[in-house]
N, C-alpha and C. Protein backbone atom coordinates (compact mmCIF):
# COMPACT_ATOMS: atom_id res chain seq x y z
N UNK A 1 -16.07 -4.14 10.39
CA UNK A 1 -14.74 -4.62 10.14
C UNK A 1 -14.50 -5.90 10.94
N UNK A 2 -13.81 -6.89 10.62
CA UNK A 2 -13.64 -8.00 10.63
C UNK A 2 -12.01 -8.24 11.66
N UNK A 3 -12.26 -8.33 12.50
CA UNK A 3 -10.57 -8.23 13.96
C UNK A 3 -10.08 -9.69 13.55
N UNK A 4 -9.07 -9.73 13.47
CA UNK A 4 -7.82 -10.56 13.04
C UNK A 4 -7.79 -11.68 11.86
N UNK A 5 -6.63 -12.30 11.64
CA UNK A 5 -6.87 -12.91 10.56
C UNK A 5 -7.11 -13.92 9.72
N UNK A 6 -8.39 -14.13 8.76
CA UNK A 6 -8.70 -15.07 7.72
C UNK A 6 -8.51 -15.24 6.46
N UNK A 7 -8.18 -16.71 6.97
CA UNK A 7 -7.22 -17.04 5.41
C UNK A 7 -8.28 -16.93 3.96
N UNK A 8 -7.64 -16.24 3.09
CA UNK A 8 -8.61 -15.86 1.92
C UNK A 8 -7.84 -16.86 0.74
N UNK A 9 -8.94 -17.20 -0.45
CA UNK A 9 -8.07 -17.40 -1.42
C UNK A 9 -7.72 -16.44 -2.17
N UNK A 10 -6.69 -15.56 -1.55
CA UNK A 10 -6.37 -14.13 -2.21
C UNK A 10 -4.97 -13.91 -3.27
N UNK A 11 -5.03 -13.40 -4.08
CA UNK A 11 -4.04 -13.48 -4.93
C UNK A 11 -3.41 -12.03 -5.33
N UNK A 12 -2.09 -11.51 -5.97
CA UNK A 12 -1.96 -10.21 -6.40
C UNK A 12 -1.04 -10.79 -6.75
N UNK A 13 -1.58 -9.32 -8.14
CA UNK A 13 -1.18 -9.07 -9.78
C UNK A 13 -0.96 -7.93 -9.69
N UNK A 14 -0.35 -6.76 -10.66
CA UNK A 14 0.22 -6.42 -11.44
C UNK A 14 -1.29 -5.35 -11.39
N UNK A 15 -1.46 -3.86 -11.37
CA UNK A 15 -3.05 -2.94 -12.36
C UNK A 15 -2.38 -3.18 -13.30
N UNK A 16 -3.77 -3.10 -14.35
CA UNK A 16 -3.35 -2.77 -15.34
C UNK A 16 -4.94 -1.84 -15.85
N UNK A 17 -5.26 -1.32 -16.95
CA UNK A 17 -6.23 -0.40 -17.30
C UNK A 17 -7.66 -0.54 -16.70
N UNK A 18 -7.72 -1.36 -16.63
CA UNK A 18 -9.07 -2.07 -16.36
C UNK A 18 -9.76 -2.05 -15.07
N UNK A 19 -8.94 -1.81 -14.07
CA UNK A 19 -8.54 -1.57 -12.65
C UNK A 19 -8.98 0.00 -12.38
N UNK A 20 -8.78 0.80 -13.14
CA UNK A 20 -8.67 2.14 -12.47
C UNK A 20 -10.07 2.59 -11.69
N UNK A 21 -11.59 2.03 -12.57
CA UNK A 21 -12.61 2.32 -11.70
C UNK A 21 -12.77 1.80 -10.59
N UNK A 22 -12.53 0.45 -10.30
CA UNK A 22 -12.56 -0.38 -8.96
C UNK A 22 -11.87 0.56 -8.04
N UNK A 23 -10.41 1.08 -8.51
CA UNK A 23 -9.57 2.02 -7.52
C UNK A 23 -10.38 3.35 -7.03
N UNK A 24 -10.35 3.74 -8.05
CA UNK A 24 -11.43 4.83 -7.94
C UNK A 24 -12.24 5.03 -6.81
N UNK A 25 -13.37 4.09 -7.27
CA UNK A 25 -14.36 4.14 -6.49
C UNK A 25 -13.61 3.68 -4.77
N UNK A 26 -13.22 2.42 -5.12
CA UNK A 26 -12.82 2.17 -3.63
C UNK A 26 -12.33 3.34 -2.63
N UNK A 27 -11.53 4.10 -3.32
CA UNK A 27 -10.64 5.01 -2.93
C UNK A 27 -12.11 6.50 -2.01
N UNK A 28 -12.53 6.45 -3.10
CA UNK A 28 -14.19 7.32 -2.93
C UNK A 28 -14.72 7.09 -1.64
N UNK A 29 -14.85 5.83 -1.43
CA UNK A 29 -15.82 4.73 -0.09
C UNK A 29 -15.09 5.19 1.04
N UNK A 30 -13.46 5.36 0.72
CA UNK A 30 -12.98 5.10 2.07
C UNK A 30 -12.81 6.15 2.82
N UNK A 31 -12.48 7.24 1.85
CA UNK A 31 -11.84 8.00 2.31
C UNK A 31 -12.82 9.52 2.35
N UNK A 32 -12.29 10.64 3.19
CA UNK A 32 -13.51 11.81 2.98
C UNK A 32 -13.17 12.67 1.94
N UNK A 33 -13.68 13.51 1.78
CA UNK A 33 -13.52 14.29 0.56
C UNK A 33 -12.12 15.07 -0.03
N UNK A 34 -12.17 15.11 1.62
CA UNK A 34 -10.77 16.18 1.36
C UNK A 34 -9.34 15.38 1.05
N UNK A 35 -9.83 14.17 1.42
CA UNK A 35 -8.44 13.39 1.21
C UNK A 35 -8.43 12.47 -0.05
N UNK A 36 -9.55 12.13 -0.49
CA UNK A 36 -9.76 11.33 -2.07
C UNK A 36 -8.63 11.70 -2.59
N UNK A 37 -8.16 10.55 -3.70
CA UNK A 37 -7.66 10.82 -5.17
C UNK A 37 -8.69 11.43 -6.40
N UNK A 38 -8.22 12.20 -7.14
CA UNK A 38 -9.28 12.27 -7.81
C UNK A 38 -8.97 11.21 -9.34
N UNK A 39 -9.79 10.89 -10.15
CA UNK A 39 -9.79 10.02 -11.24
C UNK A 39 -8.01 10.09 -11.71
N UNK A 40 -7.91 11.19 -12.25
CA UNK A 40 -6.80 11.88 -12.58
C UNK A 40 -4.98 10.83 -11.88
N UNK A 41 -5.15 11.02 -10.74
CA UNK A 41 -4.11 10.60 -9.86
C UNK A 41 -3.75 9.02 -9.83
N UNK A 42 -5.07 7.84 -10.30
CA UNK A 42 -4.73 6.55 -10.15
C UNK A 42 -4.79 6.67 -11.90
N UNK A 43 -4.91 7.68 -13.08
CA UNK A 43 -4.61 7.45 -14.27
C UNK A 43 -3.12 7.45 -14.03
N UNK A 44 -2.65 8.28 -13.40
CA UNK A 44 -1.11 8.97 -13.71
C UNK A 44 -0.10 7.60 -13.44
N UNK A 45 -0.73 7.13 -12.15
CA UNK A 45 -0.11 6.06 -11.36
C UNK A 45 0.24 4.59 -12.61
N UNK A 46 -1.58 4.48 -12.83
CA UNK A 46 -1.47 3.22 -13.80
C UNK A 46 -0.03 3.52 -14.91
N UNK A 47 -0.10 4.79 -15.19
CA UNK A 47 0.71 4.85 -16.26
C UNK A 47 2.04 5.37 -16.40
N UNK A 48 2.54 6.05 -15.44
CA UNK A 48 3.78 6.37 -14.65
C UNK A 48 4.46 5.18 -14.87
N UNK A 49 5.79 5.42 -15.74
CA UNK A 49 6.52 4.27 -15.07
C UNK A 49 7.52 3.95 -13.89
N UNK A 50 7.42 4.87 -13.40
CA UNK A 50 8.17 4.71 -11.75
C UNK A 50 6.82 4.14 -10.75
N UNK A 51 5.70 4.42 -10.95
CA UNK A 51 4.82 3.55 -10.02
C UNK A 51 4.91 2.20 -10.58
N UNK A 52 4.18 1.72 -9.53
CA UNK A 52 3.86 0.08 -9.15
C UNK A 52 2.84 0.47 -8.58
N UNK A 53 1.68 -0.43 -9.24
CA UNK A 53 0.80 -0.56 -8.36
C UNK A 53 -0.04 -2.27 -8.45
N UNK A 54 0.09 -2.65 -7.37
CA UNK A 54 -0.38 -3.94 -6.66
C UNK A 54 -1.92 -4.23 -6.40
N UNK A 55 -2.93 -5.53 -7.25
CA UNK A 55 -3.95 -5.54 -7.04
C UNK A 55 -3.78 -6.89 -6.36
N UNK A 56 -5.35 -6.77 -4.96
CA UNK A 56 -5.65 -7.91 -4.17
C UNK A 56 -6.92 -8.60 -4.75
N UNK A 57 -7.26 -9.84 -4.97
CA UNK A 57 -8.04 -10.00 -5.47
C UNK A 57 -8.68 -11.66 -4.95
N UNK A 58 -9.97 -11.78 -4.47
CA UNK A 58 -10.26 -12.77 -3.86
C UNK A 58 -11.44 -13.69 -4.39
N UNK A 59 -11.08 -15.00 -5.13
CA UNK A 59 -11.92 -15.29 -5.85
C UNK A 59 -12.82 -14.22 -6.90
N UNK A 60 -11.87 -13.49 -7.88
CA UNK A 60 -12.52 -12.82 -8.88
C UNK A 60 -12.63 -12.00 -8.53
N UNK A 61 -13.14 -11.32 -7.22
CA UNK A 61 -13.67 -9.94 -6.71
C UNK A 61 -12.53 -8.85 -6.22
N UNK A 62 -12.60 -8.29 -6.79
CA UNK A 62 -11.59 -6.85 -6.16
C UNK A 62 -11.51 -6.53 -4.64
N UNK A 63 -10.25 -6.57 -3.87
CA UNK A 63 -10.20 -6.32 -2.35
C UNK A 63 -9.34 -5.54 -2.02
N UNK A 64 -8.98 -5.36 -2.89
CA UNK A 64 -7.86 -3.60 -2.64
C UNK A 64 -6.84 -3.55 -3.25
N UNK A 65 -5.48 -2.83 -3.21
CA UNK A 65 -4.47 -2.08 -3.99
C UNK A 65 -3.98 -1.13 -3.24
N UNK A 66 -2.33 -1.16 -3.66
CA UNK A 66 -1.34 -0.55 -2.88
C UNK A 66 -0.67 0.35 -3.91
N UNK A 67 -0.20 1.58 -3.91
CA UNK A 67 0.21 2.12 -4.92
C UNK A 67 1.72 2.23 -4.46
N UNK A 68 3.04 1.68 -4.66
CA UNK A 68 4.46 2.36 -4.30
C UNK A 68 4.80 3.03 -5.77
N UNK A 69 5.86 3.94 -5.16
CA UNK A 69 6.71 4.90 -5.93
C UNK A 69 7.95 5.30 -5.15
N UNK A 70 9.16 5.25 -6.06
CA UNK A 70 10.04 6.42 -5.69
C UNK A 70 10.02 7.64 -4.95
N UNK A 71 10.49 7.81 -4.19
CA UNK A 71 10.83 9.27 -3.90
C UNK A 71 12.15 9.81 -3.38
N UNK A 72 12.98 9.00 -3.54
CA UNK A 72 14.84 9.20 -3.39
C UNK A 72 15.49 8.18 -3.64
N UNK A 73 16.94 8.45 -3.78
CA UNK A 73 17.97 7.46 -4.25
C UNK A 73 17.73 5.88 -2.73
N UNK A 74 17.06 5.39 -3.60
CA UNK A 74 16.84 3.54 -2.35
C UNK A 74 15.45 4.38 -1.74
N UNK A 75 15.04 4.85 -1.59
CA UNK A 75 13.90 5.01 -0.92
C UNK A 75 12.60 5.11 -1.75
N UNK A 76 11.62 3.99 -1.28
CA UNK A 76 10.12 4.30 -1.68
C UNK A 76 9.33 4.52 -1.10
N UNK A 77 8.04 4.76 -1.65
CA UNK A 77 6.75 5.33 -0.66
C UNK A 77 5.47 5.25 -1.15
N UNK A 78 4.94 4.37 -0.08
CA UNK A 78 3.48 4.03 -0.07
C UNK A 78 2.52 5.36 -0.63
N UNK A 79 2.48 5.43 -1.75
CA UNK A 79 1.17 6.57 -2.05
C UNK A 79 0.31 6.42 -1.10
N UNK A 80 -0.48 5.64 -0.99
CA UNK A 80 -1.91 4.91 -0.35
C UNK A 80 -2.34 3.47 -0.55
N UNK A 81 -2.68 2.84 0.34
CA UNK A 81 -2.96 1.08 0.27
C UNK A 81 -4.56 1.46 0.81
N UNK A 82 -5.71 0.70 -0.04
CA UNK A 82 -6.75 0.72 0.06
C UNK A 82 -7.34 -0.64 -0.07
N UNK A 83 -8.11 -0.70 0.88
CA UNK A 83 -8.76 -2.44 1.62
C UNK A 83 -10.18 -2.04 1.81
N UNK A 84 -10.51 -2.82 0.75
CA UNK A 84 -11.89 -3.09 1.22
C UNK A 84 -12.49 -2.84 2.58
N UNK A 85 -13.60 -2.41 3.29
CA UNK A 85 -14.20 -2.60 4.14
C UNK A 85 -14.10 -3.81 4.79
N UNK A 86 -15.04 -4.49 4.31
CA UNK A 86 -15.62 -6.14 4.52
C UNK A 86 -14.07 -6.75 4.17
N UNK A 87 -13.24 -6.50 3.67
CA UNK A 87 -11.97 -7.44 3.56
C UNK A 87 -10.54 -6.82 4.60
N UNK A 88 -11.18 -5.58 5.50
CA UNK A 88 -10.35 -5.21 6.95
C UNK A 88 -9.74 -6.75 7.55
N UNK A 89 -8.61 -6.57 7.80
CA UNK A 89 -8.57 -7.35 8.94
C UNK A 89 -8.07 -8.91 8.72
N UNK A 90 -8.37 -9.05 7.44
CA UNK A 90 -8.68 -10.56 7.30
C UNK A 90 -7.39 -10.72 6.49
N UNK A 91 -6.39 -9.57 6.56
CA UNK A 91 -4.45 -10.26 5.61
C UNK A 91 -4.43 -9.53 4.57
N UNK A 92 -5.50 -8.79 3.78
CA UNK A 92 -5.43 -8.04 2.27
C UNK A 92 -4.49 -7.52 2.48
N UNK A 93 -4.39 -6.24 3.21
CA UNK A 93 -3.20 -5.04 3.27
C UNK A 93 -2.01 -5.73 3.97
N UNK A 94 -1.60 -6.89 4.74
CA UNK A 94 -0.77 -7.35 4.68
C UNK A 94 0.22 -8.33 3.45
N UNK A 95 -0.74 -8.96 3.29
CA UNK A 95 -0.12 -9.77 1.57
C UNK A 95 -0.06 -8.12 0.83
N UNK A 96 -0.87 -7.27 0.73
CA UNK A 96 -0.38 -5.97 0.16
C UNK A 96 1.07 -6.05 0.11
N UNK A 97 1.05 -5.07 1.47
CA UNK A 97 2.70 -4.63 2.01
C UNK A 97 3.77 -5.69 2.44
N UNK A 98 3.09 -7.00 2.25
CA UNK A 98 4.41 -7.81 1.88
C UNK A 98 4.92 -7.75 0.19
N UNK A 99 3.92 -7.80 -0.48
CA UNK A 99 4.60 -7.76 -2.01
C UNK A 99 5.35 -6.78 -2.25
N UNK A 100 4.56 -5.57 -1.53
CA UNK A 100 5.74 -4.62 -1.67
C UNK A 100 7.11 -3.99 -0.78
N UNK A 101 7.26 -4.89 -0.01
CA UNK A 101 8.39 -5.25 1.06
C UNK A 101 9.31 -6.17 -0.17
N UNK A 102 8.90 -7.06 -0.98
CA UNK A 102 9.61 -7.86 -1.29
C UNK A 102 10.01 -7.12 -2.77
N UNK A 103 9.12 -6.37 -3.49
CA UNK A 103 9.48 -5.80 -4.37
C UNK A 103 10.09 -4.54 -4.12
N UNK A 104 10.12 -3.61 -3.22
CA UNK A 104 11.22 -3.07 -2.74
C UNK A 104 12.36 -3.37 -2.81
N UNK A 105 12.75 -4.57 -1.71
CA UNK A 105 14.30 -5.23 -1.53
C UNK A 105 14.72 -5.46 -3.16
N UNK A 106 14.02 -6.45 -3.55
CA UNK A 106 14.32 -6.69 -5.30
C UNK A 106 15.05 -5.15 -6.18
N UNK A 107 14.27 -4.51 -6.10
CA UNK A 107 14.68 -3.72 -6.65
C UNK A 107 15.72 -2.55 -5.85
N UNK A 108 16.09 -3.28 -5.14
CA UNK A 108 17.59 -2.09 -4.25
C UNK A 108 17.18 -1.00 -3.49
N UNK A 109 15.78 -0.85 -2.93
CA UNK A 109 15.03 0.03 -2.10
C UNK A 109 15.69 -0.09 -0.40
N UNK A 110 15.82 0.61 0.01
CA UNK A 110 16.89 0.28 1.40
C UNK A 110 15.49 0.90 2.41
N UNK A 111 14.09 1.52 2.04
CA UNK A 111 13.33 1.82 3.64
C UNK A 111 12.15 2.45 2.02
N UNK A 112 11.08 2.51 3.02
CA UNK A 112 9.75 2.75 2.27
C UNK A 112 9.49 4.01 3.55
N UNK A 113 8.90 5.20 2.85
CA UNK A 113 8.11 5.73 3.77
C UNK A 113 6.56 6.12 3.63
N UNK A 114 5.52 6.43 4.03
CA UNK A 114 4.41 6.56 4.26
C UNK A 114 3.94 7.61 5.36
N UNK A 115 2.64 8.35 4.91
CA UNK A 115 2.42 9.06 5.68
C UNK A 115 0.92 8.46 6.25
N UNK A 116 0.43 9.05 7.67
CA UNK A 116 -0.76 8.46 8.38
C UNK A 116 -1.96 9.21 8.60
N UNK A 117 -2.75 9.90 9.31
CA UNK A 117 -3.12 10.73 10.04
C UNK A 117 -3.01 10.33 10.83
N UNK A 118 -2.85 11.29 11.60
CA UNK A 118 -2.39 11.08 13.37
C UNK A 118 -3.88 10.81 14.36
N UNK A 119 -4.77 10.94 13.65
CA UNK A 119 -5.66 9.86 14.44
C UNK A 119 -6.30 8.77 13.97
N UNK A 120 -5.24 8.26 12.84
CA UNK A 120 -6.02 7.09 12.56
C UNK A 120 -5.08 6.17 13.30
N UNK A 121 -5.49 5.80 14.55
CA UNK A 121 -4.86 4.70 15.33
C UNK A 121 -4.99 3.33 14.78
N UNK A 122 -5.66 2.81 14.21
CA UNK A 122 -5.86 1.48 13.17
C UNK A 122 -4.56 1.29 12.30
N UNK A 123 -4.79 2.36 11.76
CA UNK A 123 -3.13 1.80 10.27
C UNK A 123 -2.19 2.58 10.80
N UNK A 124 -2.07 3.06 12.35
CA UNK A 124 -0.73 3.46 12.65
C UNK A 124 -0.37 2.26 13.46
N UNK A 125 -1.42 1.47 14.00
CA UNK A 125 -1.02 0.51 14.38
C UNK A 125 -0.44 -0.72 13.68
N UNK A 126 -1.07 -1.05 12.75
CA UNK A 126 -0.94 -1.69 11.63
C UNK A 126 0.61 -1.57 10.96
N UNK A 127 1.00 -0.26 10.55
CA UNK A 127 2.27 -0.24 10.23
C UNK A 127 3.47 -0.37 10.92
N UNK A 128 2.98 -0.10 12.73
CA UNK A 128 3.79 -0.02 13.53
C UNK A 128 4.70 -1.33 14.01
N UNK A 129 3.36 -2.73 13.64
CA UNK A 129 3.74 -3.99 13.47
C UNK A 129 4.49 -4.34 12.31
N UNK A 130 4.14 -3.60 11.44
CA UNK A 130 5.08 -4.05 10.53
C UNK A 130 6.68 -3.38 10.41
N UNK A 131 6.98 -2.76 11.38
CA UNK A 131 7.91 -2.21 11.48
C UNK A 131 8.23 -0.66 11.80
N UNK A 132 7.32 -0.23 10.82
CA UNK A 132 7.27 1.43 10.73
C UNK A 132 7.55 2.04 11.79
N UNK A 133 8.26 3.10 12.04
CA UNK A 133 8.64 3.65 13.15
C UNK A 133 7.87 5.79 12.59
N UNK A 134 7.40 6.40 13.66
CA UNK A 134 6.97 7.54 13.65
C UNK A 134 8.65 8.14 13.08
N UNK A 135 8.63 9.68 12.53
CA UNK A 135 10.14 10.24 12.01
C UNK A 135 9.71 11.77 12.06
N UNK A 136 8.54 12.17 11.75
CA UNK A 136 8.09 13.21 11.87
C UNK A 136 6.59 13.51 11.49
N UNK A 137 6.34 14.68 12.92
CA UNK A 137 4.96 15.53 12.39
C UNK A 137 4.85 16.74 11.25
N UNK A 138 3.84 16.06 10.69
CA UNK A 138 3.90 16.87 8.76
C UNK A 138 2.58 18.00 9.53
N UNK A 139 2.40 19.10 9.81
CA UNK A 139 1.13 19.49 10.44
C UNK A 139 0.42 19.81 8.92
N UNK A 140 -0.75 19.49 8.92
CA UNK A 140 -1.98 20.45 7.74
C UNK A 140 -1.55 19.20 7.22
N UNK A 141 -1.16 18.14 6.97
CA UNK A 141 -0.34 17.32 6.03
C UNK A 141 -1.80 16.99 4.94
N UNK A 142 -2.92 16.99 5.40
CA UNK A 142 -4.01 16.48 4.97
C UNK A 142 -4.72 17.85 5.31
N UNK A 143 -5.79 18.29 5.04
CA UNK A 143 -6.31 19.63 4.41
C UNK A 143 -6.46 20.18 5.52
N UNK A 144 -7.51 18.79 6.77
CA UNK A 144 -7.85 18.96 8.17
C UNK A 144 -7.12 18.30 9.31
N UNK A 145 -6.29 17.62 8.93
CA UNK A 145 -5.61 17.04 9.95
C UNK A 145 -4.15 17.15 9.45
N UNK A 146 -3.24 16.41 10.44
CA UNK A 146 -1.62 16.57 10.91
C UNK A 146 -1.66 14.89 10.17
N UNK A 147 -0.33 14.66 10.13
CA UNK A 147 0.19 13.18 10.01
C UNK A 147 1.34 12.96 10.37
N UNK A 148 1.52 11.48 10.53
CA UNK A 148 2.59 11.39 10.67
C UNK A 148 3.47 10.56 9.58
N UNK A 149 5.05 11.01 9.54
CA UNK A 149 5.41 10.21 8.32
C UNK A 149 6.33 9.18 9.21
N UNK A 150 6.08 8.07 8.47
CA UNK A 150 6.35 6.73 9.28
C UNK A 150 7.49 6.19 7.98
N UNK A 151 8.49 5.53 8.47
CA UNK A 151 9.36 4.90 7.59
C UNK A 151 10.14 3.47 8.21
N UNK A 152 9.99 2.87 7.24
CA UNK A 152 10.28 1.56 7.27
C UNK A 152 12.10 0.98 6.94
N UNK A 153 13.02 0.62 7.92
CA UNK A 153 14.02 0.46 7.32
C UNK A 153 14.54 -1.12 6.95
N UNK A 154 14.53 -1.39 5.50
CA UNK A 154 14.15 -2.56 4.60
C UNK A 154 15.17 -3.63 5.27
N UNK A 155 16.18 -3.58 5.61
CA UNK A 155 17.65 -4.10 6.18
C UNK A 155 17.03 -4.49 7.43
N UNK A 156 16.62 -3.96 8.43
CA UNK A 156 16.55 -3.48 9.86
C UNK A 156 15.19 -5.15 9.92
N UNK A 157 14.24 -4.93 8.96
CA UNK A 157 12.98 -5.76 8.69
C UNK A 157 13.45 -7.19 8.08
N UNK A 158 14.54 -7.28 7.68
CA UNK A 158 15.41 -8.32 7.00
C UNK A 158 14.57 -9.04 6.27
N UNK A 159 13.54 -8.24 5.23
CA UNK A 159 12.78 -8.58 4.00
C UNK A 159 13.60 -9.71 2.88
N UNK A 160 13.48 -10.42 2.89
CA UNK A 160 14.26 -11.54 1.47
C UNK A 160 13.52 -11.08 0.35
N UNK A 161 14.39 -11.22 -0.83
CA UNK A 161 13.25 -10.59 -2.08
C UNK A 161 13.11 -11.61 -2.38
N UNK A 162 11.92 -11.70 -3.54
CA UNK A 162 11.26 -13.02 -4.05
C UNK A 162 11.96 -13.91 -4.54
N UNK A 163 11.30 -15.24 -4.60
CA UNK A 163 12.34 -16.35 -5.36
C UNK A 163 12.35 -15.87 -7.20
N UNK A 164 13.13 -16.47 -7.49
CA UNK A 164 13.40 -16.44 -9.06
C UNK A 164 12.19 -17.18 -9.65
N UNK A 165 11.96 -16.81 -10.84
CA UNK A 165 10.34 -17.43 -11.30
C UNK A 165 11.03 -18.94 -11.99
N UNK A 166 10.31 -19.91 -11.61
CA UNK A 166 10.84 -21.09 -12.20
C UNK A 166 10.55 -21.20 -13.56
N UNK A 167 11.58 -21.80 -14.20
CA UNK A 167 11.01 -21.85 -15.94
C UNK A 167 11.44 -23.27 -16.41
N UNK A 168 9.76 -23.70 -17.00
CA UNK A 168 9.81 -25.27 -17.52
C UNK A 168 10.70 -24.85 -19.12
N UNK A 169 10.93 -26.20 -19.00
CA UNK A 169 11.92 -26.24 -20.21
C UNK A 169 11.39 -27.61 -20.69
């Protein structure tokens, strides 16, 4: 993994069908067994229309994806954000969770929450910069481990939502 950050020519779009094996698999690499998605879960997502899901993409090559969703009146929640290995470190999961900081606010979301494992000190750190504050221990939350659920309050972070898309005339 790659410690702090390089500027990529990185871009994010919109999944759309075509995406789901890259997720997939990525999702496979990162994570252990017990905690994978299975195929099933990034179909539902692609096609759910209350998800959003956000692709990173760096010169052509796939570098990860953030899945948000609903889960209360103004409140959303990070399913899972998945980063490449080799693309740790270097801004992916930040340009991530800024798009979806900004598409949040846009859409009248007042705090995002997310859950962690409680020993993954890396993306508790990670979120902790970005604001996230600990709210509660979920124990078993994950098959073998505890987590914690971390929530973000959108106001508090004073997120601006995106500019208006310019249109030639």
């Amino acid at each position: 993994m790659t410690t702090g950050f390089v500027a990529l020519n990185l871009s994010i779009r919109k999944a759309n069908y075509s995406d789901l094996d890259a997720m997939y698999h990525l999702d496979q690499r990162l994570f252990p067994p017990e905690v994978r998605f299975d195929m099933y879960t990034f179909y539902f997502h692609l096609f759910d229309p209350d998800s959003t899901v956000f692709i990173a993409e760096t010169m052509n090559a796939f570098a990860g994806f953030v899945i948000f969703r609903p889960v209360a009146a103004r409140v959303g929640a990070i399913v899972t954000i998945d980063v490449e290995r080799e693309r740790q470190g270097m801004g992916v999961g930040t340009m991530l969770m800024d798009t979806v900081d900004r598409f949040a606010v846009y859409h009248g979301f007042e705090a995002i929450v997310l859950q962690v494992a409680v020993d993954n000190r890396y993306a508790r750190g990670f979120y902790e910069k970005r604001g996230f504050a600990r709210k509660r221990l979920l124990k078993n939350y994950y098959k073998t481990d505890d987590a914690w659920e971390m929530r973000l309050c959108l106001s508090e972070k004073r997120v601006t939502p995106p500019e208006p898309l310019a249109v030639r005339v």
